[in-house]
Protein backbone atom coordinates (compact mmCIF):
# COMPACT_ATOMS: atom_id res chain seq x y z
CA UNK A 1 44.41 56.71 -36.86
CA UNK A 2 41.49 55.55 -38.48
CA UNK A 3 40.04 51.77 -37.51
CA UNK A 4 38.91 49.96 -40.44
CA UNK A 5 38.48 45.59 -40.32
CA UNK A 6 41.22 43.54 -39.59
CA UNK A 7 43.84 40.79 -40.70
CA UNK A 8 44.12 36.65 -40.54
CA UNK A 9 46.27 35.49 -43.14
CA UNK A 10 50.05 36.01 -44.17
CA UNK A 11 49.88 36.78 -47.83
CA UNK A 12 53.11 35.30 -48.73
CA UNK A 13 54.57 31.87 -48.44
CA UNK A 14 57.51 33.17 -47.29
CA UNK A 15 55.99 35.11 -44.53
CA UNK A 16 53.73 31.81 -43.69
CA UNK A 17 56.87 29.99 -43.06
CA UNK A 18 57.95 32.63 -40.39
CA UNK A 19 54.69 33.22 -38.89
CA UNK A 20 55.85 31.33 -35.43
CA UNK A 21 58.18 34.56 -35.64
CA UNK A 22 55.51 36.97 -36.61
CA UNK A 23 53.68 39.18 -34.50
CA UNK A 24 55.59 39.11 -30.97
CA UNK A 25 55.34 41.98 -28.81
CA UNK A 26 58.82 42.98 -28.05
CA UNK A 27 61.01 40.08 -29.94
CA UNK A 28 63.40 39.26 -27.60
CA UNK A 29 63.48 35.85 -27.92
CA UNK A 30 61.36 32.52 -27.39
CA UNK A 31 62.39 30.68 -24.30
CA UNK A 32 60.03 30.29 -20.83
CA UNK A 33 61.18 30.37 -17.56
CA UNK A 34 59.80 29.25 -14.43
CA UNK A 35 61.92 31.15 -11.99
CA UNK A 36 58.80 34.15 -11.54
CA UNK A 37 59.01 34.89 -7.77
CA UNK A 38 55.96 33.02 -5.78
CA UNK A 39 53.79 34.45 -2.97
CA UNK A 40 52.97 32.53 -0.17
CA UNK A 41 49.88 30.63 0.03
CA UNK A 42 48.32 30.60 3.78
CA UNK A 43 47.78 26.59 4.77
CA UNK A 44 43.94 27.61 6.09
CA UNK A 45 42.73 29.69 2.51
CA UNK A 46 40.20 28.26 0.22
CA UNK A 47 40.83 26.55 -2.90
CA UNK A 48 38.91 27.80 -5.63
CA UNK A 49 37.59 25.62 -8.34
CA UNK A 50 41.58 24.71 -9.24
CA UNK A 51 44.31 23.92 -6.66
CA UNK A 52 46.72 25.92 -9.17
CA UNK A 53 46.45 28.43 -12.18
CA UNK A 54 49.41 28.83 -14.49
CA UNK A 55 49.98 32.46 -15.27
CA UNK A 56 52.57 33.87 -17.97
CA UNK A 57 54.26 36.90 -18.89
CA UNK A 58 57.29 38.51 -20.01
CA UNK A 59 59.97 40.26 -18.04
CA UNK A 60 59.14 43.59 -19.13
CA UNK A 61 57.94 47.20 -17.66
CA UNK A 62 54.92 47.01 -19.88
CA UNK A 63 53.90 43.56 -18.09
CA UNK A 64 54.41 45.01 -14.31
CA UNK A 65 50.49 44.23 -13.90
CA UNK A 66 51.88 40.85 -13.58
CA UNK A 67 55.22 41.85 -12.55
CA UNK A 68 53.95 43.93 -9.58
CA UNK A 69 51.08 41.72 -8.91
CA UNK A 70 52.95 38.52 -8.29
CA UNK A 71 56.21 40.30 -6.36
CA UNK A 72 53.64 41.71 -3.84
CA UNK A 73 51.19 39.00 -3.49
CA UNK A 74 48.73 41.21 -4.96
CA UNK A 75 47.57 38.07 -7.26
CA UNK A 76 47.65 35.23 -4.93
CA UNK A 77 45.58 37.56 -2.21
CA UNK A 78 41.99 37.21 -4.27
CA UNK A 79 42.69 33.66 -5.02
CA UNK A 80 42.79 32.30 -1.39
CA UNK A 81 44.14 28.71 -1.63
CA UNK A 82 44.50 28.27 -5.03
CA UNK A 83 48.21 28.64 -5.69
CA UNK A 84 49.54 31.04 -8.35
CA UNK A 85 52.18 28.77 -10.83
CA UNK A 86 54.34 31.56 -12.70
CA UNK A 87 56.35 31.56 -15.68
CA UNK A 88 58.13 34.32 -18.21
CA UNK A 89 58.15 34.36 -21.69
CA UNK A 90 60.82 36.98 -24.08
CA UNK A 91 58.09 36.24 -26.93
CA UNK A 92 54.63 36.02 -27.93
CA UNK A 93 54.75 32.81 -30.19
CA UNK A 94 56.25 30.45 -27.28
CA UNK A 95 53.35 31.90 -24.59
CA UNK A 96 50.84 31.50 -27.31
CA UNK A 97 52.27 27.75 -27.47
CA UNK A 98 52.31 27.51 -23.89
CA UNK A 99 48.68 28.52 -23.31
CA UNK A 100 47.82 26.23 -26.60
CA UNK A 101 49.45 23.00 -24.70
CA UNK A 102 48.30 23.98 -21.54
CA UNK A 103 51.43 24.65 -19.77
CA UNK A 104 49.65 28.36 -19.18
CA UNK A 105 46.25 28.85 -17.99
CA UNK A 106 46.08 32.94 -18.56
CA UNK A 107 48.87 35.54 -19.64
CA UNK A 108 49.65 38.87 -19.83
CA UNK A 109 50.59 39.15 -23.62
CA UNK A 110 51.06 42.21 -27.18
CA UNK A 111 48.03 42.99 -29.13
CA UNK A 112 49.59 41.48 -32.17
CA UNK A 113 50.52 37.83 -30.75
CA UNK A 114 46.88 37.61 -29.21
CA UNK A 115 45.50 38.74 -32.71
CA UNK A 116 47.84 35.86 -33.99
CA UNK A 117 47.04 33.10 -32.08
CA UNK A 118 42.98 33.56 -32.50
CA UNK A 119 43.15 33.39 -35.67
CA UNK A 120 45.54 30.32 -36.63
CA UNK A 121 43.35 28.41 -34.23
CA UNK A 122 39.85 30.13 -36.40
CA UNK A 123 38.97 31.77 -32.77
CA UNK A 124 39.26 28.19 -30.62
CA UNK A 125 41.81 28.90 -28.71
CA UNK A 126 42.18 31.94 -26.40
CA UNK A 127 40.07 35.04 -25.77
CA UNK A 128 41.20 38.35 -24.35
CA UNK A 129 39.56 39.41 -20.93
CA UNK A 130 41.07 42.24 -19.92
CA UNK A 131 43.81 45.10 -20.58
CA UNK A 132 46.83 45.76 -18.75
CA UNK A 133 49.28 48.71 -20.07
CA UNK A 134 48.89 51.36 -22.90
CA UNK A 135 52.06 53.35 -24.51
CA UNK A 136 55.57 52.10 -23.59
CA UNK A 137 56.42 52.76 -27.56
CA UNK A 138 58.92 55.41 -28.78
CA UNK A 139 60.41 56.39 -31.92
CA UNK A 140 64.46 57.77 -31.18
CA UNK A 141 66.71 58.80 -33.13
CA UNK A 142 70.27 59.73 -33.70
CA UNK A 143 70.12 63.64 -32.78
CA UNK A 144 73.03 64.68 -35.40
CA UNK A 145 71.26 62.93 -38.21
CA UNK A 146 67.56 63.77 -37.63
CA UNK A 147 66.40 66.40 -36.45
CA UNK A 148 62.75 66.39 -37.67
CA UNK A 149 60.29 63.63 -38.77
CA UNK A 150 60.64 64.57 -42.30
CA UNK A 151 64.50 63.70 -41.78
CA UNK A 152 63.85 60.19 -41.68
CA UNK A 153 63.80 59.39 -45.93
CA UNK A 154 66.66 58.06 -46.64
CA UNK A 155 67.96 56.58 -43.09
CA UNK A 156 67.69 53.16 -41.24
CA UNK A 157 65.68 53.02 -38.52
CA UNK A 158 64.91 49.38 -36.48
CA UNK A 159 62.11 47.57 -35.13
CA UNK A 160 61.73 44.74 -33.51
CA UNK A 161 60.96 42.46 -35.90
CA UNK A 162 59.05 41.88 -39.13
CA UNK A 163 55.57 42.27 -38.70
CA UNK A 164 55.58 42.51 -34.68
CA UNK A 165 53.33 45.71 -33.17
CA UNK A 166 55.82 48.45 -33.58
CA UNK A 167 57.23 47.11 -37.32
CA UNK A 168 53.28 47.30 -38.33
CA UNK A 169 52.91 50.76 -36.45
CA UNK A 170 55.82 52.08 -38.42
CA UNK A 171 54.69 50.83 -41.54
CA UNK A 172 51.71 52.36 -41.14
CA UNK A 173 52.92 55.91 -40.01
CA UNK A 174 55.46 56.08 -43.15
CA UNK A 175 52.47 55.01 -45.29
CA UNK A 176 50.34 57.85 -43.85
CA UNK A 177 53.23 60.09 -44.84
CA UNK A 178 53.11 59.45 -47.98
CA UNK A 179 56.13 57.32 -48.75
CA UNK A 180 56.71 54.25 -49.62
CA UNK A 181 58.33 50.73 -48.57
CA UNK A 182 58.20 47.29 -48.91
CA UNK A 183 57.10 45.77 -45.80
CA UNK A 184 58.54 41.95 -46.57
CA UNK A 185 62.14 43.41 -47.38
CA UNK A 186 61.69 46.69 -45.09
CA UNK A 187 63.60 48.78 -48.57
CA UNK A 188 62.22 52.22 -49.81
CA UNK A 189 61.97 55.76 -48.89
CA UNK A 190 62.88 54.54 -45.56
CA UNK A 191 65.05 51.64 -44.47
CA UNK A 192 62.99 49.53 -41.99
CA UNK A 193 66.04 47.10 -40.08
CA UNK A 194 64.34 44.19 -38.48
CA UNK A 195 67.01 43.91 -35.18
CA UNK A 196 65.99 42.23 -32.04
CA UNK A 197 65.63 45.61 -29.14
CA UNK A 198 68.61 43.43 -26.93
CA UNK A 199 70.50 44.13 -30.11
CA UNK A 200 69.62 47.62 -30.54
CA UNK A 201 71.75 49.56 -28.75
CA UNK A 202 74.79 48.12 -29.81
CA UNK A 203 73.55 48.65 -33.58
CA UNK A 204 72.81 52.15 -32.89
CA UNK A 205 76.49 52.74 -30.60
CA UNK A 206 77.54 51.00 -34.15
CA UNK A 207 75.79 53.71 -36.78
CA UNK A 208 74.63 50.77 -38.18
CA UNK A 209 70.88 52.26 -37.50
CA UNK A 210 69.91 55.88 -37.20
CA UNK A 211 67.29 55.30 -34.88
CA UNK A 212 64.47 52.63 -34.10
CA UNK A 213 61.07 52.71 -33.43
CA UNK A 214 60.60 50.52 -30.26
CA UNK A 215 59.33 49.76 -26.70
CA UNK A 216 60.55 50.80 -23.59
CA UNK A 217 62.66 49.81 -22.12
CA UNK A 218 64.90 49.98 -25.01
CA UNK A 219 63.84 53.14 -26.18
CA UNK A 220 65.35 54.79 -22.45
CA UNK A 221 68.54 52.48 -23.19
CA UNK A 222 69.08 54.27 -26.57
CA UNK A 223 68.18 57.94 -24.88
CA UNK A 224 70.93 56.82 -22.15
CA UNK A 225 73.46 56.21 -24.64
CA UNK A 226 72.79 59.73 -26.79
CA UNK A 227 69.67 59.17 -29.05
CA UNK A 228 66.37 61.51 -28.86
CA UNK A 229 62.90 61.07 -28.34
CA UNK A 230 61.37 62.21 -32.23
CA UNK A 231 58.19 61.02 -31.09
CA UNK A 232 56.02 59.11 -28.67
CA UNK A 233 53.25 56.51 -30.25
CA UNK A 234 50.87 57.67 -28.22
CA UNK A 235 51.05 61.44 -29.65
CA UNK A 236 49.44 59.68 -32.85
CA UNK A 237 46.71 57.87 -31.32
CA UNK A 238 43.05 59.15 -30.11
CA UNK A 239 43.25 59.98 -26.67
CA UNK A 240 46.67 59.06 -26.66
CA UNK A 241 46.26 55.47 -25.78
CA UNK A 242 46.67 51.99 -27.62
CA UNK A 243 46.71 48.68 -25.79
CA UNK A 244 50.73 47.06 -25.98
CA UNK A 245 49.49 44.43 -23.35
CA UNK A 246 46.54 42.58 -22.67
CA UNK A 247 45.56 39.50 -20.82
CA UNK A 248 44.46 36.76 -22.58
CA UNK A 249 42.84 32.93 -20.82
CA UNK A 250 42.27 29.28 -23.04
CA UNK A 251 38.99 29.46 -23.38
CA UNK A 252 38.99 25.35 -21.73
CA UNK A 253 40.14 27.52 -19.14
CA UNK A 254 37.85 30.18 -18.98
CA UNK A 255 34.82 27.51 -19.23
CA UNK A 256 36.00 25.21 -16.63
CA UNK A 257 37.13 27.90 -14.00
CA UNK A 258 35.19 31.10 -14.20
CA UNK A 259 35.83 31.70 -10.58
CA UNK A 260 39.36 31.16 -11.08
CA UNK A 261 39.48 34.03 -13.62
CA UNK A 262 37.33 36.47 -11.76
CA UNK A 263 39.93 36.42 -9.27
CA UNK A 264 43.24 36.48 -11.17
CA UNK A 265 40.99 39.49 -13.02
CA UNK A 266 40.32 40.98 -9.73
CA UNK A 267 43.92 40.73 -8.77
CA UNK A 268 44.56 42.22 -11.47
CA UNK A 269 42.38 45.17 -11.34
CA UNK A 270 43.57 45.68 -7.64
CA UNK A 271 46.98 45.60 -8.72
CA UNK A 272 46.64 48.19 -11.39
CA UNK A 273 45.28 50.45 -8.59
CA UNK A 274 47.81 49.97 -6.86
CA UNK A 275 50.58 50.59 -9.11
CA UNK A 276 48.38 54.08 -10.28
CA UNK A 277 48.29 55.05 -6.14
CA UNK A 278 51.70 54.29 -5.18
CA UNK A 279 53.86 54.81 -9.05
CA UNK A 280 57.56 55.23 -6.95
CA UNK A 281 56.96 52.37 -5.17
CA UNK A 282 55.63 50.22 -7.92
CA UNK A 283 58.51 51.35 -9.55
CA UNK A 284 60.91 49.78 -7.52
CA UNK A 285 58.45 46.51 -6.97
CA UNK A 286 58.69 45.76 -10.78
CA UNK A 287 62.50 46.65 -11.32
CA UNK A 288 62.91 44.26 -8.33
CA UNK A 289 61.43 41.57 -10.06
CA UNK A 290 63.14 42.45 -13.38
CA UNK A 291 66.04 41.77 -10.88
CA UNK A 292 64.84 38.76 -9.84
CA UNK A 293 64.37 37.19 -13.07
CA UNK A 294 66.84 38.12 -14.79
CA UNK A 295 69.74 39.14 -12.20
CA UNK A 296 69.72 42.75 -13.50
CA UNK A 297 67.80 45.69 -12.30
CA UNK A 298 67.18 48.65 -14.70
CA UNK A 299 69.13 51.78 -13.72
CA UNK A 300 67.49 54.46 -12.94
CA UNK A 301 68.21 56.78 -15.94
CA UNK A 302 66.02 54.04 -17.71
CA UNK A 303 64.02 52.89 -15.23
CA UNK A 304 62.59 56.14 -14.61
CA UNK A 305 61.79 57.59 -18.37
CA UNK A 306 60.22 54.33 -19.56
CA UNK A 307 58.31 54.04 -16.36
CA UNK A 308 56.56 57.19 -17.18
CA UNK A 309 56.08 56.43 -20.65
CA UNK A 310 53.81 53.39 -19.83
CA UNK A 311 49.74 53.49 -18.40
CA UNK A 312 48.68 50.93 -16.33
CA UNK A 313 44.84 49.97 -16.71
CA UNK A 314 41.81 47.67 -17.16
CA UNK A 315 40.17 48.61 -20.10
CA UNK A 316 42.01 46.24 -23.12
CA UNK A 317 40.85 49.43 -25.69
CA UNK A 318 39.55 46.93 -28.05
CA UNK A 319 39.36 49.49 -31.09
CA UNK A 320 43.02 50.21 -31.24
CA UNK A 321 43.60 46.47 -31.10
CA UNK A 322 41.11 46.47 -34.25
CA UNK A 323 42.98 49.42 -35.62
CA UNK A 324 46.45 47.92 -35.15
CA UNK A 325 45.10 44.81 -37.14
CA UNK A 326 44.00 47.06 -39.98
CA UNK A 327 47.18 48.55 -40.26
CA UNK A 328 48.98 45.06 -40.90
CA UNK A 329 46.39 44.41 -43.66
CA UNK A 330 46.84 47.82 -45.17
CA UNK A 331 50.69 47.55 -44.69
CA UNK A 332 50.47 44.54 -46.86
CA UNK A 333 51.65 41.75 -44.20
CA UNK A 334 48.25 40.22 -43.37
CA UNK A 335 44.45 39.67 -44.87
CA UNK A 336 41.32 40.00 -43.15
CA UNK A 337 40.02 37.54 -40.70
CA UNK A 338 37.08 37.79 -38.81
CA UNK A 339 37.70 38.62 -34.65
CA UNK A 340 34.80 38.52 -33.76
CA UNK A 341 34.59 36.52 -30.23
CA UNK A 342 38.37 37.78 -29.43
CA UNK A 343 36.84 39.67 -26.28
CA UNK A 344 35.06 37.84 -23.51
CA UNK A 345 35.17 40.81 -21.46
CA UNK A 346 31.92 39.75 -19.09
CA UNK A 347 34.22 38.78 -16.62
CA UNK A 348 36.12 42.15 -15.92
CA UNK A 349 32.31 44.23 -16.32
CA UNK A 350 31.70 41.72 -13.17
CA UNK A 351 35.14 42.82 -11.18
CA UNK A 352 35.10 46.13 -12.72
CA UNK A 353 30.91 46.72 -11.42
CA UNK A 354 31.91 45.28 -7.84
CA UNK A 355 34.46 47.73 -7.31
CA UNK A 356 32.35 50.77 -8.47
CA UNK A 357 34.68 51.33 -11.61
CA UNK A 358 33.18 51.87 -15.24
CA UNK A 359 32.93 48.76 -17.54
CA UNK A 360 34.52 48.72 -20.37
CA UNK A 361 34.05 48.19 -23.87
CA UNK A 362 34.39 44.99 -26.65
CA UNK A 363 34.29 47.35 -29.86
CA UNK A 364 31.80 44.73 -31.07
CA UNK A 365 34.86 41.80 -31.12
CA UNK A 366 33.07 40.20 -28.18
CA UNK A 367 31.28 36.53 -27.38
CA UNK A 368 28.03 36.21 -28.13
């Protein structure tokens, strides 16, 4: 997939009006909750620069940095006294809103809503310091009506929601097939049906859709109730990997508590090595939050396909985020902005140095 400049603007009114509703990362819905699971601070540790940092996330297997982090005190370990404050999102526009009020300090968060809420604030409000999960994204279909890609003209398959990560990656994979469709109404050689993934597998039970090209873990729910893997996302990516969640800090934040971030960073570094040591028991850590949170845990002919699906890791692989913002602009949803000083990935090179690991890369979108 090639990585050209990327986007800024909606190019219609119309999709103006619904850019609060634009570019989530999963789209399943908008409300915060403040019932995360908090580790216990010891009464003797250190306070860091803040007495309290206000993390946010969603309650999904491709945030179980955070997920995993927070349920084992992973987090609140490297930040001594200064007390962890979580909260869970079900959509990138109300964290973005949360970290632009200040009710966040740092969140785990889709390319595509970080992309989003740079540029309405012209690059004032947030930067991205680190990555968190690739993969996670699967296209499925309805076995006794496709059987290869080339089966999918004529059929309706779902995504998430207009112009979120997967509707763009879509768009662009029909485009590069040669066929065509019009990204506002989602009509053409192939039906694109905006549906909300808690929707989508009682559309596809319905035959309402023929498949959908979405993120786990609704992509396991619709293989658990008879649809097929067609193809994973990462299959069409170099080195099979493409950032679906990053962590992003207000840059107020980032200037008045750099020691503050190092630490959540280094928690979060730690965590991810934890999760990549010990995958069965991470496993269970972050469906035992997903419990938690939101009273059900994922069974295991879910749990354990979209677990594997999804690679936990520090490196925020800048160039597919630029590439994923080209493909908007060449899908027809977005123009070109300027993201340069997205990245302020300084930070992690520090964490990332200090435990002996590679630093990573800004693809030129960094600070400076």
């Amino acid at each position: 997939m090639s990585a050209a400049r990327p986007l800024t603007i909606l190019r219609t009114a119309a999709a103006l009006a619904a850019l609060p509703l634009l570019l989530t990362a999963c789209g399943y819905g908008s409300d915060a909750e403040d019932d995360a699971p908090q580790a216990e601070v010891a009464a003797d540790a250190k306070k860091l620069s803040a007495s309290e940092v206000k993390i946010g996330y969603f309650p999904n297997l491709t945030h179980a940095t955070a997920l995993v982090g927070v349920q084992e005190g992973l987090l609140q370990k490297e930040l001594g006294g200064t007390k962890i404050k979580p909260s869970t999102f079900n959509a990138g526009p109300s964290e973005i809103e949360a970290l632009n009020a200040g009710s966040i300090d740092i969140g785990w968060i889709g390319p595509s809503p970080s992309i989003n809420g740079y540029t309405k604030s012209a690059g004032k409000n947030l930067r991205i310091i680190g990555g968190s999960a690739s993969g996670g994204v699967k296209l499925v279909v309805d076995p006794d009506k496709i059987k290869t890609l080339d089966d999918l003209k004529g059929k309706k398959i779902a995504t998430p929601q207009l112009g979120n990560t997967q509707d763009v990656a879509f768009l662009h994979w029909i485009a590069e097939k040669g066929w065509k469709v019009d990204a506002q109404s989602g009509k053409g050689d192939v039906s694109v049906v905006r549906t909300e993934n808690k929707i989508t597998p009682d559309a596809y039970k319905s035959g309402s859709i023929d498949g959908a090209w979405v993120p786990e873990p609704t992509a396991s729910k619709l293989v658990a109730d008879g649809a097929k893997v067609l193809l994973d996302e990462s299959e069409i990516w170099p080195d099979k990997k493409f950032v679906i969640t990053n962590i992003i800090v207000s840059q107020k934040f980032l200037k008045e508590h750099p020691d503050v971030v190092e630490a959540v960073l280094r928690g979060s570094v730690k965590t991810n090595a934890w999760i990549n040591a010990n995958p069965d028991e991470a496993k269970a850590s972050a469906n035992k939050a997903l419990e938690k949170l939101s009273g059900k845990a994922l069974p295991e002919e879910v749990l354990d396909p979209a677990w594997e699906s999804i690679t936990f890791l520090d490196d925020p692989l800048a160039s597919t985020l630029d590439a994923q913002a080209s493909h908007a602009v060449s899908a027809g949803l977005l123009e070109k902005p300027s993201l340069k000083g997205i990245y302020d990935l300084k930070p992690l090179n520090k964490v990332l140095k200090a435990e002996g690991k590679p630093e990573v890369d800004d693809a030129g979108l960094g600070v400076g």
